[in-house]
C-alpha atoms as a PDB file:
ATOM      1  CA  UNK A   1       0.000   0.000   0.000  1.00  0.00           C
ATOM      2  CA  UNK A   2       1.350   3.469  -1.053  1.00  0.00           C
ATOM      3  CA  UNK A   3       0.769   6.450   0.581  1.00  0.00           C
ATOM      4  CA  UNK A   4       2.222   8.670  -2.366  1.00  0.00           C
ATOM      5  CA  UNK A   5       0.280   9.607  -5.584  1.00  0.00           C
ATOM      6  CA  UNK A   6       1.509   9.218  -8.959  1.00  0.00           C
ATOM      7  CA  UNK A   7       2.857  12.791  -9.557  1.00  0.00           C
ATOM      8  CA  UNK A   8       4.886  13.065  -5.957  1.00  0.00           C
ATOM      9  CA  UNK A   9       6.633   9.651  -6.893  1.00  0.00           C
ATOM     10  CA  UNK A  10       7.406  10.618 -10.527  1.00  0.00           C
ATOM     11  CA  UNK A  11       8.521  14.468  -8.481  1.00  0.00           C
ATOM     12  CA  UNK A  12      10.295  12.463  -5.853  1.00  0.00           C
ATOM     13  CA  UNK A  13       8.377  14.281  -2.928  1.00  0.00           C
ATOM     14  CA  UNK A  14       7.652  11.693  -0.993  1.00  0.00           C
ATOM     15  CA  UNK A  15       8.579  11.804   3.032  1.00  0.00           C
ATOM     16  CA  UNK A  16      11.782  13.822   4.140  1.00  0.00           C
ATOM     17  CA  UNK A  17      12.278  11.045   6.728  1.00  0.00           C
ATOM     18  CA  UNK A  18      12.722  13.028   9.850  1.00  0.00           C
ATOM     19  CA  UNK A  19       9.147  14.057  10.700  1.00  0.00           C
ATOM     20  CA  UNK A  20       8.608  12.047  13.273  1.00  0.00           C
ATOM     21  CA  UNK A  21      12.503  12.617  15.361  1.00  0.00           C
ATOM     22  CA  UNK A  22      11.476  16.360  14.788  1.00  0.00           C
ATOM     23  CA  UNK A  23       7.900  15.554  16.019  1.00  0.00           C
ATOM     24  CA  UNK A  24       9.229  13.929  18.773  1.00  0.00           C
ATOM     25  CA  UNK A  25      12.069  16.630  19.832  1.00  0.00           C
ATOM     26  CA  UNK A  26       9.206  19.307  19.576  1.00  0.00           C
ATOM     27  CA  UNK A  27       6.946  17.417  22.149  1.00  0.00           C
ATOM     28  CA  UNK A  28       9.902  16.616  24.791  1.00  0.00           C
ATOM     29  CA  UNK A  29      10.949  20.092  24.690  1.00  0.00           C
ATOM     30  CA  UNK A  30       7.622  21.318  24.878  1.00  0.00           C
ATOM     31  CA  UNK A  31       6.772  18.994  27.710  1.00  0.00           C
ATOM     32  CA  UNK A  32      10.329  20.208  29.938  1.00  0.00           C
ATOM     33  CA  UNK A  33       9.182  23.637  29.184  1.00  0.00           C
ATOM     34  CA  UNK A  34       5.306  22.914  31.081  1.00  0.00           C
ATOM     35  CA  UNK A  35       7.547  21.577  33.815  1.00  0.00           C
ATOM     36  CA  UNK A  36      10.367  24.553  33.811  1.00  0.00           C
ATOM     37  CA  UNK A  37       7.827  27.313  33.527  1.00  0.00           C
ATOM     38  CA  UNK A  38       6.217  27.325  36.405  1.00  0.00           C
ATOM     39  CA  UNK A  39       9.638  26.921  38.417  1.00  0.00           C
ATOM     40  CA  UNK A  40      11.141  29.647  37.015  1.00  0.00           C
ATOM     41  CA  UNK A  41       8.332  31.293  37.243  1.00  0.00           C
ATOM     42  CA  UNK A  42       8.465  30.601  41.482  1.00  0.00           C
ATOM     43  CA  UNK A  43      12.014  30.743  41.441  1.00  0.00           C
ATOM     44  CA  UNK A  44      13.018  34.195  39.573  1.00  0.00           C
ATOM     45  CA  UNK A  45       9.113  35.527  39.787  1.00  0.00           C
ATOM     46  CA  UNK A  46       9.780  36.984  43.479  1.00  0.00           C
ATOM     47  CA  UNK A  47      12.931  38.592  42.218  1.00  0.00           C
ATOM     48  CA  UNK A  48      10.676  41.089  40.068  1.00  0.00           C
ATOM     49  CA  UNK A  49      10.792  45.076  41.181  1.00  0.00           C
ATOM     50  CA  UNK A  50      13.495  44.311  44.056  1.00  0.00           C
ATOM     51  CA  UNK A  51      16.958  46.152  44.091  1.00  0.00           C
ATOM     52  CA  UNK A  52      19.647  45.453  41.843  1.00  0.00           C
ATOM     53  CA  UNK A  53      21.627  43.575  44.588  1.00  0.00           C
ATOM     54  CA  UNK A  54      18.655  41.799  45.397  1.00  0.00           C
ATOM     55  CA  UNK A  55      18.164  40.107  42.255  1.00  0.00           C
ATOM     56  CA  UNK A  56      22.011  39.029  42.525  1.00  0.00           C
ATOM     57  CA  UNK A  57      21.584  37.234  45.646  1.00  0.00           C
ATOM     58  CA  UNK A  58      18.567  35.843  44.666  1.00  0.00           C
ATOM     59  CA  UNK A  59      20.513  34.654  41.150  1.00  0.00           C
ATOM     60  CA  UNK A  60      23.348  33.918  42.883  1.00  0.00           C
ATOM     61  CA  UNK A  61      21.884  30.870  45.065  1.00  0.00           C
ATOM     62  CA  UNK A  62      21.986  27.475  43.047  1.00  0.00           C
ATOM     63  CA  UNK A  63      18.140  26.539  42.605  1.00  0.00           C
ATOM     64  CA  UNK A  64      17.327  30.199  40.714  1.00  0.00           C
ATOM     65  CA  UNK A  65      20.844  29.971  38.647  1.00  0.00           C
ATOM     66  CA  UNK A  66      20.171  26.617  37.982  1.00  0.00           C
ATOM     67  CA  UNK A  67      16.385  26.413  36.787  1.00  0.00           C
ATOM     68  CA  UNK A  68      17.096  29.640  34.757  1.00  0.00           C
ATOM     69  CA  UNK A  69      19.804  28.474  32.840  1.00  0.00           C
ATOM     70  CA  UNK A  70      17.525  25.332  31.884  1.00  0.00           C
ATOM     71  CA  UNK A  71      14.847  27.578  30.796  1.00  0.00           C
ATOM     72  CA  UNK A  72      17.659  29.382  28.381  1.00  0.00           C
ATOM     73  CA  UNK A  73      18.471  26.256  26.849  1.00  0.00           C
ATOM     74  CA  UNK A  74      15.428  24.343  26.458  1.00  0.00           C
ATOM     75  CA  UNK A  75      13.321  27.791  25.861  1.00  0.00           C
ATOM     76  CA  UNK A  76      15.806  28.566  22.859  1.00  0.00           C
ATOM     77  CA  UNK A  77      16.365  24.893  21.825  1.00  0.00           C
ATOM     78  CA  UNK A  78      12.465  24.749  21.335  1.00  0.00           C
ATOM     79  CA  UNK A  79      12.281  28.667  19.949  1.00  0.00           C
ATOM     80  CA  UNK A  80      14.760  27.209  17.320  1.00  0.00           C
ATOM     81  CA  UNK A  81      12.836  24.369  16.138  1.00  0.00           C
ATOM     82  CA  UNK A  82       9.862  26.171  16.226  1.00  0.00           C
ATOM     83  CA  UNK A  83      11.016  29.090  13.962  1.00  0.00           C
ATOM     84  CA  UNK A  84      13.220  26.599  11.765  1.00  0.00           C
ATOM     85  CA  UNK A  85       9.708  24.678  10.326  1.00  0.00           C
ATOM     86  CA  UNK A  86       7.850  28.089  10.263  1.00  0.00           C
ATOM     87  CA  UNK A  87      10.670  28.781   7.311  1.00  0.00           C
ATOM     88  CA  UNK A  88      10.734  25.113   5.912  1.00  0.00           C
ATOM     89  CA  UNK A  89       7.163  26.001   5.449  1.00  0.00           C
ATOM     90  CA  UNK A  90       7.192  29.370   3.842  1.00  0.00           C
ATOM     91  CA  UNK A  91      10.637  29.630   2.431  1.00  0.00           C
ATOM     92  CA  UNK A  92      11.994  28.170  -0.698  1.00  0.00           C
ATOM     93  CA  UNK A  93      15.207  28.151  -2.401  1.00  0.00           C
ATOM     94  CA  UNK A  94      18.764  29.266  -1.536  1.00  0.00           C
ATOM     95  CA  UNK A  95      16.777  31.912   1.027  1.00  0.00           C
ATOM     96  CA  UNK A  96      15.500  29.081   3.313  1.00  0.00           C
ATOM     97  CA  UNK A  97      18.995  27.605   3.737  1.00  0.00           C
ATOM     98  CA  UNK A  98      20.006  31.415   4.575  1.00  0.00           C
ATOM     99  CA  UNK A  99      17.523  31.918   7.062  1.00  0.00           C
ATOM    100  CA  UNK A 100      17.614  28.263   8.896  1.00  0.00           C
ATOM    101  CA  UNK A 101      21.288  29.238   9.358  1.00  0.00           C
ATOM    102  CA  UNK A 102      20.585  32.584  10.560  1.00  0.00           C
ATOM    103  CA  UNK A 103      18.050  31.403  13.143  1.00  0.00           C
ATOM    104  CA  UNK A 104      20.089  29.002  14.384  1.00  0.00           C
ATOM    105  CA  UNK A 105      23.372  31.111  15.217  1.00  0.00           C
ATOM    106  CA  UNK A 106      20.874  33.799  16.453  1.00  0.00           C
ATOM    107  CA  UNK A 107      19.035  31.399  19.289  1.00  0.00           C
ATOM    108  CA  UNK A 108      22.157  29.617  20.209  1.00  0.00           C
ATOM    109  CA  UNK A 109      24.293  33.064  20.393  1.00  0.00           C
ATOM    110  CA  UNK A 110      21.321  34.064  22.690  1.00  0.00           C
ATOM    111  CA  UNK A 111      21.289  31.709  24.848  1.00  0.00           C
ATOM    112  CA  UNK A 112      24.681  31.537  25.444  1.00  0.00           C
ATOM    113  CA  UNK A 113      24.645  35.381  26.242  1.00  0.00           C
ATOM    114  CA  UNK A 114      22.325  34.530  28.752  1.00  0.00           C
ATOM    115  CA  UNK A 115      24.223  31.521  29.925  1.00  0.00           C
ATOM    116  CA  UNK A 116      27.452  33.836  30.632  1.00  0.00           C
ATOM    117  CA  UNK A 117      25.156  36.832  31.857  1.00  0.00           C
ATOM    118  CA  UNK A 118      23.675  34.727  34.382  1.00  0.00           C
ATOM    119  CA  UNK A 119      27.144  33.214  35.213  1.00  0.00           C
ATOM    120  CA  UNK A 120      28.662  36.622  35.794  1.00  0.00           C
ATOM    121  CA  UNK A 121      25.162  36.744  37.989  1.00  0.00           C
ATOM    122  CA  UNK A 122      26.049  34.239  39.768  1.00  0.00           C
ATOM    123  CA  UNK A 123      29.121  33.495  40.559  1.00  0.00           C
END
């Protein structure tokens, strides 16, 4: 039983093979981030509107440091994926290679400025 029609098997544009690992990666990441949210949210939300030095020695102790800089990477790990099959879906040619490489170095380069930032926080 075939699940392609006669013109995508003549085009070759049948499955990309890596729906489902993508699927997959989506759904863990998106399932860490319903579990990180709400303890950052507990962690760094009491932080909000205190003084400066406040917020470091909040940031500084190792439960605040440490959620937040899992929220960082998973947060931006899912942002990329997110963005990268918004542009496999509306970008074609040379352009979509362009901008999947652009997104990428732009959410990893942000989270590792928030990685050191919160290092320099904390330590």
């Amino acid at each position: 039983m075939a699940f392609l029609t006669d013109r995508k098997r003549v085009e070759g544009l049948g499955s990309a093979k890596t729906g489902t690992e993508h699927h997959w990666s989506m759904t863990i990441s998106s399932v860490a981030l319903l579990i990180l949210t709400p303890m950052f949210l507990f962690a760094v939300g009491p932080l909000l509107g205190e003084p400066h030095a406040d917020v470091v020695a909040g940031l500084s102790r190792p439960y605040p440091a440490l959620v937040t800089a899992l929220m960082l990477i998973v947060g931006f790990h899912h942002f990329r994926m997110g963005v990268q099959t918004l542009i496999e879906d509306y970008v074609r040619g040379m352009t979509r290679k362009i901008a999947i490489i652009a997104m990428t170095i732009i959410s990893y380069g942000l989270a590792a400025t928030g990685l050191v930032a919160l290092a320099q926080i904390a330590l």
